[in-house]
PDB file of N, CA and C in Angstrom:
ATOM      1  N   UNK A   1      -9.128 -10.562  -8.704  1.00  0.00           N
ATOM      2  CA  UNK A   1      -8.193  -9.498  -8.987  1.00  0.00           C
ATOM      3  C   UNK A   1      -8.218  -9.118 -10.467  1.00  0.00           C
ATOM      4  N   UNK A   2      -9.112  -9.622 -10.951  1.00  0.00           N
ATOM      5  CA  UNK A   2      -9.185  -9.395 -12.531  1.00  0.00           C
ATOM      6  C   UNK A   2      -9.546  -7.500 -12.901  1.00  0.00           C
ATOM      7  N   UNK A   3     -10.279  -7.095 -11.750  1.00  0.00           N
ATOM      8  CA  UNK A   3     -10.873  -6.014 -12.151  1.00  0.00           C
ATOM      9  C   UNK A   3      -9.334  -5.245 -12.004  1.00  0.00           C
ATOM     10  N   UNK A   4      -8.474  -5.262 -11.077  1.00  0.00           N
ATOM     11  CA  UNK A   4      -7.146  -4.983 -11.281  1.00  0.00           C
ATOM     12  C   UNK A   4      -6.802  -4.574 -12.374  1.00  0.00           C
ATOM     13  N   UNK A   5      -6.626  -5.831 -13.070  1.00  0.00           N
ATOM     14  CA  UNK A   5      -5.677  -5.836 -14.020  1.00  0.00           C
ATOM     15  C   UNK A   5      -6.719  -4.809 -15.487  1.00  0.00           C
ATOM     16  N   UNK A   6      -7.988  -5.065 -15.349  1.00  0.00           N
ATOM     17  CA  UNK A   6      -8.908  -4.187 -16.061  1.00  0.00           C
ATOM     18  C   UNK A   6      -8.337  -2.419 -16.056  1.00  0.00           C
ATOM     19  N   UNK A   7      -8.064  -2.104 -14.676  1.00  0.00           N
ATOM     20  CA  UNK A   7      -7.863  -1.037 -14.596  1.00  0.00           C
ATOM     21  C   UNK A   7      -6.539  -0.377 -15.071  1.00  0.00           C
ATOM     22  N   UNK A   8      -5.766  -1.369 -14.618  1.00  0.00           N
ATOM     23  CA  UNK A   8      -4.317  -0.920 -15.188  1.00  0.00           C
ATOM     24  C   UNK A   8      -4.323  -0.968 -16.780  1.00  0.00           C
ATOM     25  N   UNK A   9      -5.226  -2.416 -16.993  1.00  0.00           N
ATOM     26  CA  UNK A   9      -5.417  -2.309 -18.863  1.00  0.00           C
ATOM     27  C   UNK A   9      -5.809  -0.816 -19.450  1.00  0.00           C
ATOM     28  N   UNK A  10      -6.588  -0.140 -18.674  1.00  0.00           N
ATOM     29  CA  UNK A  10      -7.314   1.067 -18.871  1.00  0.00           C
ATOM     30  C   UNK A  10      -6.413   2.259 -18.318  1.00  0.00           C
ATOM     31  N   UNK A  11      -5.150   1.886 -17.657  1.00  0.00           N
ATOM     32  CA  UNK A  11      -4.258   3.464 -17.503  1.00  0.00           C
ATOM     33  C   UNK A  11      -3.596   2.991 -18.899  1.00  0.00           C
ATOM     34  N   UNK A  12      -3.420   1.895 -19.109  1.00  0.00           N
ATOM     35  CA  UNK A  12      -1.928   1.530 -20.126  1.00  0.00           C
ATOM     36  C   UNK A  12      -2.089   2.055 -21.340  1.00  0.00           C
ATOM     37  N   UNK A  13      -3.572   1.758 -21.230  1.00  0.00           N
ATOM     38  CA  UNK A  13      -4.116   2.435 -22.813  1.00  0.00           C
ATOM     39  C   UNK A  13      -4.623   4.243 -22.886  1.00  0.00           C
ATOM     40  N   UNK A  14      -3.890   4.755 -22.254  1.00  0.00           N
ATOM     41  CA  UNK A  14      -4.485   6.363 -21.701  1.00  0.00           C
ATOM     42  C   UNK A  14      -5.355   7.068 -21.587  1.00  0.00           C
ATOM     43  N   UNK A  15      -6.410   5.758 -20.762  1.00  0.00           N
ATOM     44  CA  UNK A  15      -8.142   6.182 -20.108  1.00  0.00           C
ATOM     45  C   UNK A  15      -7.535   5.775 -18.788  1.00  0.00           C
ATOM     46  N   UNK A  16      -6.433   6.929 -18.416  1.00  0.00           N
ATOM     47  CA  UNK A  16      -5.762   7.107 -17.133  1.00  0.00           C
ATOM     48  C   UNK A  16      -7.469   7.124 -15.838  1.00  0.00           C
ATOM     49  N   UNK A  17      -7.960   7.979 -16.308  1.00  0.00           N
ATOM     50  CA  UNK A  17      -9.255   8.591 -15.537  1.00  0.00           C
ATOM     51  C   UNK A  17      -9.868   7.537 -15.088  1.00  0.00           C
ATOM     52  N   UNK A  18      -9.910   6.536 -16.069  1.00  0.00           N
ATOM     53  CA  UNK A  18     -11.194   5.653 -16.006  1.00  0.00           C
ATOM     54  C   UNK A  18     -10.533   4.493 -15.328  1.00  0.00           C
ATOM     55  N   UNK A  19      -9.388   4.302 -15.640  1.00  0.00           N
ATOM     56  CA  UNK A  19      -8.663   3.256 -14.835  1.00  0.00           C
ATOM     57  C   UNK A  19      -8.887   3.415 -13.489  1.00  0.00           C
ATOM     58  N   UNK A  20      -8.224   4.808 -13.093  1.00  0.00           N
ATOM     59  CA  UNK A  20      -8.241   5.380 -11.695  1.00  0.00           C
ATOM     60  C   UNK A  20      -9.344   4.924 -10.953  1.00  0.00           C
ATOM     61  N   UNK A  21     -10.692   5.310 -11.592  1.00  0.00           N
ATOM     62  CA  UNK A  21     -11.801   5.262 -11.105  1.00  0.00           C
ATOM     63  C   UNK A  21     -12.729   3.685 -11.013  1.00  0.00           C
ATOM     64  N   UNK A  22     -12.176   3.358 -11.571  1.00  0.00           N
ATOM     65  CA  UNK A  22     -12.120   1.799 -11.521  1.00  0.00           C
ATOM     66  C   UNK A  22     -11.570   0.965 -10.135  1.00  0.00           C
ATOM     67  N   UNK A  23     -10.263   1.806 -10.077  1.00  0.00           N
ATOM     68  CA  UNK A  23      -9.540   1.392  -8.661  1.00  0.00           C
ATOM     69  C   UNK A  23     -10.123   1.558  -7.595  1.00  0.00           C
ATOM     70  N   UNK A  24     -10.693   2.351  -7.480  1.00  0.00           N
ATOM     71  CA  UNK A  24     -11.924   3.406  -6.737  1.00  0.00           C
ATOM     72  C   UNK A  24     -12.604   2.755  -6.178  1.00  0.00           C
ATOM     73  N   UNK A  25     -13.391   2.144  -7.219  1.00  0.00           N
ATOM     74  CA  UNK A  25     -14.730   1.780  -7.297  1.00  0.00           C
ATOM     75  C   UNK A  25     -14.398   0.324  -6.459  1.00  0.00           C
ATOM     76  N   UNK A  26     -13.416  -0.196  -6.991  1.00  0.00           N
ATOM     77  CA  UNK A  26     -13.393  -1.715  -6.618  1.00  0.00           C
ATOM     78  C   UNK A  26     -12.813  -2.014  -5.383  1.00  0.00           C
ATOM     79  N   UNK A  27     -12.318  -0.892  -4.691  1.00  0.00           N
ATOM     80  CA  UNK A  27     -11.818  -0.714  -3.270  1.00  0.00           C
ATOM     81  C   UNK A  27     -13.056  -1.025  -2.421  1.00  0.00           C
ATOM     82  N   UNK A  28     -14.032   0.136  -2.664  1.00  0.00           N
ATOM     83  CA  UNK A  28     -15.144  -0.298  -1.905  1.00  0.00           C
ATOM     84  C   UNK A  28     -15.750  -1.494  -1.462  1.00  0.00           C
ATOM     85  N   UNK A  29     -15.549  -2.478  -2.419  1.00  0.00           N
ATOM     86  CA  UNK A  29     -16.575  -3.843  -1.733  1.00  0.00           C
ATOM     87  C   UNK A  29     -14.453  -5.220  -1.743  1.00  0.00           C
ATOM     88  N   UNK A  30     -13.179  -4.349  -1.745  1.00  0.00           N
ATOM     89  CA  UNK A  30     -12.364  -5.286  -1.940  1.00  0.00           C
ATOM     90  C   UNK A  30     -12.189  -5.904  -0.521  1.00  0.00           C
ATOM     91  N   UNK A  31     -11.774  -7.357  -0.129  1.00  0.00           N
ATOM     92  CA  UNK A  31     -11.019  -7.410   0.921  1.00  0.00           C
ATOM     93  C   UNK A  31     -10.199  -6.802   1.298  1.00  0.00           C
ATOM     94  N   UNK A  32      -9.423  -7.518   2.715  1.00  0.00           N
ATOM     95  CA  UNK A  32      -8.620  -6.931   2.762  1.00  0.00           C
ATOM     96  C   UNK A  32      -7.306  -7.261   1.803  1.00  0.00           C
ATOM     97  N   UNK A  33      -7.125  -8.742   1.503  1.00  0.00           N
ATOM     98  CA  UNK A  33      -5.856  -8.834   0.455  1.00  0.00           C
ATOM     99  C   UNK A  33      -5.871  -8.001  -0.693  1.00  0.00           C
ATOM    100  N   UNK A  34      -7.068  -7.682  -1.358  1.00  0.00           N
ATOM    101  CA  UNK A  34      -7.140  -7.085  -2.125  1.00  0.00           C
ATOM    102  C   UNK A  34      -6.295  -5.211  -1.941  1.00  0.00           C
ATOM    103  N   UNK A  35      -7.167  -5.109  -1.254  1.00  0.00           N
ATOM    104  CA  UNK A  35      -7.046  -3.685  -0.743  1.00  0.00           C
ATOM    105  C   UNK A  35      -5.459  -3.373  -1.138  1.00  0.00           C
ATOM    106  N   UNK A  36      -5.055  -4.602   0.176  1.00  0.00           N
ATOM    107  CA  UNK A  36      -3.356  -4.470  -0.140  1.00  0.00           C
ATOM    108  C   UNK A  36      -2.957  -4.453  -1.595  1.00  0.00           C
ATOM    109  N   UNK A  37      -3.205  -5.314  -2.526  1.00  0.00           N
ATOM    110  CA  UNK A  37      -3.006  -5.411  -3.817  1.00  0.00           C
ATOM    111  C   UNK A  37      -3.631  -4.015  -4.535  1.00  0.00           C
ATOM    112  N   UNK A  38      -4.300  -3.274  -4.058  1.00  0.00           N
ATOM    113  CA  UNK A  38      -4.967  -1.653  -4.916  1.00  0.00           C
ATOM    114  C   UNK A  38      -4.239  -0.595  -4.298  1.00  0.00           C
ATOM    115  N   UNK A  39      -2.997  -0.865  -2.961  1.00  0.00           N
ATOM    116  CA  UNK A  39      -2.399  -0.158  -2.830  1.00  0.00           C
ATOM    117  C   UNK A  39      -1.333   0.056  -3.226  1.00  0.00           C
ATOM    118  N   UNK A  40      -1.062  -0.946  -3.546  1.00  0.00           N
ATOM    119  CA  UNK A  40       0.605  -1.820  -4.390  1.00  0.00           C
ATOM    120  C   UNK A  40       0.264  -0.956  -5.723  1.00  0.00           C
ATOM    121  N   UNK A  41      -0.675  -1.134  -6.228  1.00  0.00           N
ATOM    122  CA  UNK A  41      -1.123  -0.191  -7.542  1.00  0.00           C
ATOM    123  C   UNK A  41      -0.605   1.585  -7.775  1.00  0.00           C
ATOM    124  N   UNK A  42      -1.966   1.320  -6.524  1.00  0.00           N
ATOM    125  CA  UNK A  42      -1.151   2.800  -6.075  1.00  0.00           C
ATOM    126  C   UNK A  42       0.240   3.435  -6.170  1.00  0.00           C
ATOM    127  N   UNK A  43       0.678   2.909  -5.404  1.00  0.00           N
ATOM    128  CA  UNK A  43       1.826   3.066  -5.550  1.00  0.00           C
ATOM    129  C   UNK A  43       3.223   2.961  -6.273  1.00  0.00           C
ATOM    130  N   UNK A  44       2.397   2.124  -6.910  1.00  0.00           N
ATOM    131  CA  UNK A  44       3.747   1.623  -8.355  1.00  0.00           C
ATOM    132  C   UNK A  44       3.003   3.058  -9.476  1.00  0.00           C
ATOM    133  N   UNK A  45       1.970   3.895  -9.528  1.00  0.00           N
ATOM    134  CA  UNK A  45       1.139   4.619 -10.343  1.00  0.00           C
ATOM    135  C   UNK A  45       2.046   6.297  -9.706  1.00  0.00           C
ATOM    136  N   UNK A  46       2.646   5.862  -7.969  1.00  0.00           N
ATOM    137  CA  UNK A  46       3.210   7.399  -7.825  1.00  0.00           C
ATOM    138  C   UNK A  46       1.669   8.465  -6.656  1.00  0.00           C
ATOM    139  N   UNK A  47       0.975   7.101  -6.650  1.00  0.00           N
ATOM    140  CA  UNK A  47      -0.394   7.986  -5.824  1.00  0.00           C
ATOM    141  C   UNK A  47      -0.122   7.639  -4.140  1.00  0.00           C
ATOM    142  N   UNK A  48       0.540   8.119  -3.931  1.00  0.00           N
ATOM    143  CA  UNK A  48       1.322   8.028  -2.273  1.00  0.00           C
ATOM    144  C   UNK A  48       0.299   8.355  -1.205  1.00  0.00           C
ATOM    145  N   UNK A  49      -0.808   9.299  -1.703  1.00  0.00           N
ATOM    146  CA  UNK A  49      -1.921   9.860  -0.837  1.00  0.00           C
ATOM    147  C   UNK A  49      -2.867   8.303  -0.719  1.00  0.00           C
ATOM    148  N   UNK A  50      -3.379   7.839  -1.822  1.00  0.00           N
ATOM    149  CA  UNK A  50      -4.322   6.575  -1.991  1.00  0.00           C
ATOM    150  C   UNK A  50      -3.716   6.060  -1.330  1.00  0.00           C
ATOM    151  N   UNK A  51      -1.817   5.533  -1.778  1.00  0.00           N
ATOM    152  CA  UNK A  51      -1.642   4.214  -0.844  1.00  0.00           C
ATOM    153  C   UNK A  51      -1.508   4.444   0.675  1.00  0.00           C
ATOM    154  N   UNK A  52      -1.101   5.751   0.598  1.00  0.00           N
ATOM    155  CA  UNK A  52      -1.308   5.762   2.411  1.00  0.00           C
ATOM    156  C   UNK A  52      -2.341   5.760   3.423  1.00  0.00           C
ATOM    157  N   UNK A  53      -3.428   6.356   2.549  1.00  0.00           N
ATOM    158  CA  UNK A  53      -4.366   6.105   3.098  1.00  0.00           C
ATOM    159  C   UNK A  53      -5.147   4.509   3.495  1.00  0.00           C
ATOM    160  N   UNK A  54      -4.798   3.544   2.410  1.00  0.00           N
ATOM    161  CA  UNK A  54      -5.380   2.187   2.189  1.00  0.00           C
ATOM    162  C   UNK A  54      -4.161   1.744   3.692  1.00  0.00           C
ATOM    163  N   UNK A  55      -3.159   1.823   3.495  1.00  0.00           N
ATOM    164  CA  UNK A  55      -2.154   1.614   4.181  1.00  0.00           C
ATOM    165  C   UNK A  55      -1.989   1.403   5.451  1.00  0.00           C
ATOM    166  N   UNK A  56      -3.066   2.726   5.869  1.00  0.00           N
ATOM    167  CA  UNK A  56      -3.287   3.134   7.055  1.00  0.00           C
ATOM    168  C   UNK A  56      -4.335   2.702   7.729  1.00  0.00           C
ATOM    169  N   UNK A  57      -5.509   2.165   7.014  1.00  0.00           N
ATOM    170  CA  UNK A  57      -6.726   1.478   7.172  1.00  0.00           C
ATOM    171  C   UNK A  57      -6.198  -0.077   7.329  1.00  0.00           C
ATOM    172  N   UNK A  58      -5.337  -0.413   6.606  1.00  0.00           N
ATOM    173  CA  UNK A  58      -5.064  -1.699   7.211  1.00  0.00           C
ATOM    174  C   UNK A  58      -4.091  -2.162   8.365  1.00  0.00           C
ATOM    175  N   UNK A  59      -3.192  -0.593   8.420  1.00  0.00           N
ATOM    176  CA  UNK A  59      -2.356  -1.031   9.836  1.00  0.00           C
ATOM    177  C   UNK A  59      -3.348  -0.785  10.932  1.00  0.00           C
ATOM    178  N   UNK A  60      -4.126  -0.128  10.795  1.00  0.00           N
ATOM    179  CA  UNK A  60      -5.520  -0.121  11.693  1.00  0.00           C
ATOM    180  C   UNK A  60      -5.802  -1.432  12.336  1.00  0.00           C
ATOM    181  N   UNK A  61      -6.240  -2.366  11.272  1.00  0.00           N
ATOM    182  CA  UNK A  61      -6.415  -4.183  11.126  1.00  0.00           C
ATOM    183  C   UNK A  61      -5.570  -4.916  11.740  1.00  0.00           C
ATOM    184  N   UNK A  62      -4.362  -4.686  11.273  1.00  0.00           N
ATOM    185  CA  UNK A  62      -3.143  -5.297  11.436  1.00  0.00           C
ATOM    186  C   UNK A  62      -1.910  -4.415  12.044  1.00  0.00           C
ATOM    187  N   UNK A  63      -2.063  -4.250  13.288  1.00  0.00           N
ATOM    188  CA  UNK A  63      -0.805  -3.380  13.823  1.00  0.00           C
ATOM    189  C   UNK A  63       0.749  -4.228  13.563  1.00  0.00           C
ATOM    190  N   UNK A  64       0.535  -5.323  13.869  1.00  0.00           N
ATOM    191  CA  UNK A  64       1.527  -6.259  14.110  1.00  0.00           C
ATOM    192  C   UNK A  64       1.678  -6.971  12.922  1.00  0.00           C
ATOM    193  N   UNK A  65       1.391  -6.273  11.470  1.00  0.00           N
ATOM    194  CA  UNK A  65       1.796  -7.400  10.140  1.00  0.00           C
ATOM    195  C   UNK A  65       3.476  -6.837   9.919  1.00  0.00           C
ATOM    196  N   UNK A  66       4.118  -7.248   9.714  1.00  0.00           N
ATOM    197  CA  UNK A  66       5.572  -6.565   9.428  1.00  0.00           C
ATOM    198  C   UNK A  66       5.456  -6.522   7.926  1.00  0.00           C
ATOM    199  N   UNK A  67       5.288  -7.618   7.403  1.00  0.00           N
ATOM    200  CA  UNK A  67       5.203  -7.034   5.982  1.00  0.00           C
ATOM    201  C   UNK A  67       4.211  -5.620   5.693  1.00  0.00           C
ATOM    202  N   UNK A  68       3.722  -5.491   5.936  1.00  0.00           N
ATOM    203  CA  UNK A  68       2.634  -4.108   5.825  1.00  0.00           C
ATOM    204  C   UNK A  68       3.364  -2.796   6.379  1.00  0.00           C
ATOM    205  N   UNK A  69       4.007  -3.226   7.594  1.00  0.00           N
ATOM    206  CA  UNK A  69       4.703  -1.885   8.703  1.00  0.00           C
ATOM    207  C   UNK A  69       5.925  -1.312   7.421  1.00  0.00           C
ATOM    208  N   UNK A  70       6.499  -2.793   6.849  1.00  0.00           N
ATOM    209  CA  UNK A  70       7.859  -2.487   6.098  1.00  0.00           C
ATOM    210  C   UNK A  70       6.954  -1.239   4.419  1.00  0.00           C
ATOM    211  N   UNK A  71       5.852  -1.788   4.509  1.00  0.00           N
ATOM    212  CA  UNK A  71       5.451  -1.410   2.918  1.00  0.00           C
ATOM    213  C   UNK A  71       5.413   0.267   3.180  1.00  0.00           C
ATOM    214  N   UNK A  72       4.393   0.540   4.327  1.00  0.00           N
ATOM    215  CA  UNK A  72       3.984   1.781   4.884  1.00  0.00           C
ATOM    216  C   UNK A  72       5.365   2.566   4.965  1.00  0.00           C
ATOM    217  N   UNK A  73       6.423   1.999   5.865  1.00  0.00           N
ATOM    218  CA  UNK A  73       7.672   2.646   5.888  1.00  0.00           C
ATOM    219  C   UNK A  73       7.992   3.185   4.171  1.00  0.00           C
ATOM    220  N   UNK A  74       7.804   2.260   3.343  1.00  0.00           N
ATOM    221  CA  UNK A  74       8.424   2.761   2.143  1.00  0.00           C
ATOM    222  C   UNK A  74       8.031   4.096   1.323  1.00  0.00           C
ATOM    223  N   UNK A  75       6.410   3.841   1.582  1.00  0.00           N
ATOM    224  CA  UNK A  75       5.619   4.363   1.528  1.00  0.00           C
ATOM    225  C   UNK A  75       6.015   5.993   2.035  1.00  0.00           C
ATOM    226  N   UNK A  76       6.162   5.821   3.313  1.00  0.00           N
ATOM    227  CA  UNK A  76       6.423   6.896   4.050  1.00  0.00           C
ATOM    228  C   UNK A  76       7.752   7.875   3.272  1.00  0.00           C
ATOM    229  N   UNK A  77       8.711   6.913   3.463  1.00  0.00           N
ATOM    230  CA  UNK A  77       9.793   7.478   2.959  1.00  0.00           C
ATOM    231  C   UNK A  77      10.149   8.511   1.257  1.00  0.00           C
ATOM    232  N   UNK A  78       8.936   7.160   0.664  1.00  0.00           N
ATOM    233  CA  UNK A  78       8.989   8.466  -0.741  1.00  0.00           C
ATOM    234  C   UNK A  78       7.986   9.753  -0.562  1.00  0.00           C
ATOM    235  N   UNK A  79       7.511   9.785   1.111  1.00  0.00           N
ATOM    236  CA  UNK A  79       6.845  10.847   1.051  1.00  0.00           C
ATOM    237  C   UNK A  79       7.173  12.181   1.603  1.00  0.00           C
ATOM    238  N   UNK A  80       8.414  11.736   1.864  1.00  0.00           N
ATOM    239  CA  UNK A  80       9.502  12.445   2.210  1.00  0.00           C
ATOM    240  C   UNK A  80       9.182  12.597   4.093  1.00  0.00           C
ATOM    241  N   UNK A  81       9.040  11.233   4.418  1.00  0.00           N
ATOM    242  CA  UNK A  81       8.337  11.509   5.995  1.00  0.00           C
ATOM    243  C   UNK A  81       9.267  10.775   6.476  1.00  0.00           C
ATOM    244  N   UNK A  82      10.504  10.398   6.331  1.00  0.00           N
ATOM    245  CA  UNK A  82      11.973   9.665   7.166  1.00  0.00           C
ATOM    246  C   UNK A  82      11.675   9.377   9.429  1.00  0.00           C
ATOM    247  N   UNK A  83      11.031  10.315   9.080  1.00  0.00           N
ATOM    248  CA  UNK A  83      10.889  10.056  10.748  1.00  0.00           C
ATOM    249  C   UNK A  83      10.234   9.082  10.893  1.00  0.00           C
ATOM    250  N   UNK A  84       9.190   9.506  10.825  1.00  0.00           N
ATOM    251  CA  UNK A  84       8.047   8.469  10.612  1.00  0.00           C
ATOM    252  C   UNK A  84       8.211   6.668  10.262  1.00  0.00           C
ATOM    253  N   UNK A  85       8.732   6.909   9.025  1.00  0.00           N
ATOM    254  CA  UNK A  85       9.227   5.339   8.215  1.00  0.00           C
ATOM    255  C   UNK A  85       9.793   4.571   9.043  1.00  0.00           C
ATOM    256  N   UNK A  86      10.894   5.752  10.078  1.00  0.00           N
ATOM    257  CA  UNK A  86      11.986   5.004  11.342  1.00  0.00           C
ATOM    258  C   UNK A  86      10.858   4.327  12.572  1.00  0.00           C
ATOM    259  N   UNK A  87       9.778   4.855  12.605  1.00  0.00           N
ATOM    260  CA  UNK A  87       9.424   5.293  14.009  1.00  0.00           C
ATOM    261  C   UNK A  87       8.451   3.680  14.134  1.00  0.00           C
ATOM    262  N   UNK A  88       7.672   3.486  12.945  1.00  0.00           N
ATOM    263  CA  UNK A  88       7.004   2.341  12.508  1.00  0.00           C
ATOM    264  C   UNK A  88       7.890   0.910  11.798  1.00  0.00           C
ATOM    265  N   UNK A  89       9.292   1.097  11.898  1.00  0.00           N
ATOM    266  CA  UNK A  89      10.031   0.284  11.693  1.00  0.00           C
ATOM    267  C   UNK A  89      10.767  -0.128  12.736  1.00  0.00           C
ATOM    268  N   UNK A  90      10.800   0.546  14.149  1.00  0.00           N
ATOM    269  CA  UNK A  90      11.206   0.248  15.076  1.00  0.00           C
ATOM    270  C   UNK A  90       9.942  -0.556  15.761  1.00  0.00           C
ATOM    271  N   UNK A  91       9.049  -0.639  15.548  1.00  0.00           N
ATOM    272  CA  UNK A  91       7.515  -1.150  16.011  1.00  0.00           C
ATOM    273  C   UNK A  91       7.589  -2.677  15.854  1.00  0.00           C
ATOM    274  N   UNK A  92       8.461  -3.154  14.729  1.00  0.00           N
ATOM    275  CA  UNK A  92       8.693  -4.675  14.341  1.00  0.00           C
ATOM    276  C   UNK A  92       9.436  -5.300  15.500  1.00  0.00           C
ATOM    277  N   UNK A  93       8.940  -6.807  15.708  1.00  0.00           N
ATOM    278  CA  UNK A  93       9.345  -6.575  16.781  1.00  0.00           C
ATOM    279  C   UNK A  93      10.536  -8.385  16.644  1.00  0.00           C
ATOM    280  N   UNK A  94      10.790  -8.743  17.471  1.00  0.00           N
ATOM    281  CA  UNK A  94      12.727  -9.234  16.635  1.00  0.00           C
ATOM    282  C   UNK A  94      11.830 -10.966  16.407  1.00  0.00           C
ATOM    283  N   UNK A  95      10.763 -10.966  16.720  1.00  0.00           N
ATOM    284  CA  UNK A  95      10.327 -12.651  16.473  1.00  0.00           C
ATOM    285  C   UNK A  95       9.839 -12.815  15.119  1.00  0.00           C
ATOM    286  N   UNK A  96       9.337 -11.198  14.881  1.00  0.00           N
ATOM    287  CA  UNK A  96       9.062 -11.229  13.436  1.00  0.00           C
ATOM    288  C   UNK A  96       9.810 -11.862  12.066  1.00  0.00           C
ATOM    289  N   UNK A  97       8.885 -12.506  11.020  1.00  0.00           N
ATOM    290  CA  UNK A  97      10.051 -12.532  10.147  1.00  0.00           C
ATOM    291  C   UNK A  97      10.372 -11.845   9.469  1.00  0.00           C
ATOM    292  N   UNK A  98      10.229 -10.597   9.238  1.00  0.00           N
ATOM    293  CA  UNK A  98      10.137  -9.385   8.730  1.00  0.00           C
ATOM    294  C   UNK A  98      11.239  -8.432   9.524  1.00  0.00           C
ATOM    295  N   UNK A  99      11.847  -9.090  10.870  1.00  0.00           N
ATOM    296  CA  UNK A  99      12.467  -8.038  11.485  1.00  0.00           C
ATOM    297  C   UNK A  99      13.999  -7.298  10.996  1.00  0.00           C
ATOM    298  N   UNK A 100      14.691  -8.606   9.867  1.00  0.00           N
ATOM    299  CA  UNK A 100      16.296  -8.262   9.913  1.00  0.00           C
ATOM    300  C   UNK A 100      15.730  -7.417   8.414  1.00  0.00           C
ATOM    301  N   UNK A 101      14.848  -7.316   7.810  1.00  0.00           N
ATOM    302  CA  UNK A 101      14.132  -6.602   6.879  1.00  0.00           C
ATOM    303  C   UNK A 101      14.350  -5.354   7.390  1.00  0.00           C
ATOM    304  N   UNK A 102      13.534  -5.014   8.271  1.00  0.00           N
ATOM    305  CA  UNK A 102      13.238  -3.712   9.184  1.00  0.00           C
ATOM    306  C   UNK A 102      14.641  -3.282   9.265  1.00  0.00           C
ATOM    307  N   UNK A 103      15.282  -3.760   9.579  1.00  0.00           N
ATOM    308  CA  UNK A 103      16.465  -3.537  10.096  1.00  0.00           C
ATOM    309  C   UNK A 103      17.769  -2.884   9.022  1.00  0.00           C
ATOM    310  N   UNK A 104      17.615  -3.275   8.382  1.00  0.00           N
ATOM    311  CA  UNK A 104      18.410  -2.883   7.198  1.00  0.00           C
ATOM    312  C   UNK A 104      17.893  -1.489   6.314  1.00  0.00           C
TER     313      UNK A 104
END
């Protein structure tokens, strides 16, 4: 995860571009934990399109992760998609440990 933190070193210092593209780049060959961790980026950066997309490639993987369903919901919600956020938060299902999460 070092190249991570490379990239964010590189928005912080305002080679926004190069950071970005860094993120980019390192998606291509990342796992999947990773992935999750370049979407978390994403998204703390305000790039709602990237993380949804990464987002969406891994609920692909993982229909049934609740932590992921809850992230996507959030996701959703600053995207001004409220239906949606509900619709994939009702998907959790009550054995989960993620469910009284969902729920709230």
């Amino acid at each position: 995860m070092e190249w991570i933190k490379k990239a964010l070193e590189l928005i912080e210092s305002g080679q926004v571009e190069e950071g970005l593209a860094a993120l980019s780049k390192s998606e291509k060959s990342a796992d999947h934990d990773q992935k999750f961790a370049i979407a978390e980026v994403y998204y703390e950066l305000g790039h709602l399109k990237e993380t949804e997309r990464i987002v969406n490639e891994l609920l692909a993987l993982y229909p049934d992760e609740g932590s992921l369903i809850i992230f996507a919901a959030e996701v959703m919600i600053d995207g001004d998609k409220e239906d949606e956020a509900i619709e994939w938060l009702l998907e959790i299902k009550e054995d989960d440990p993620t469910y009284l999460q969902a729920q709230l």
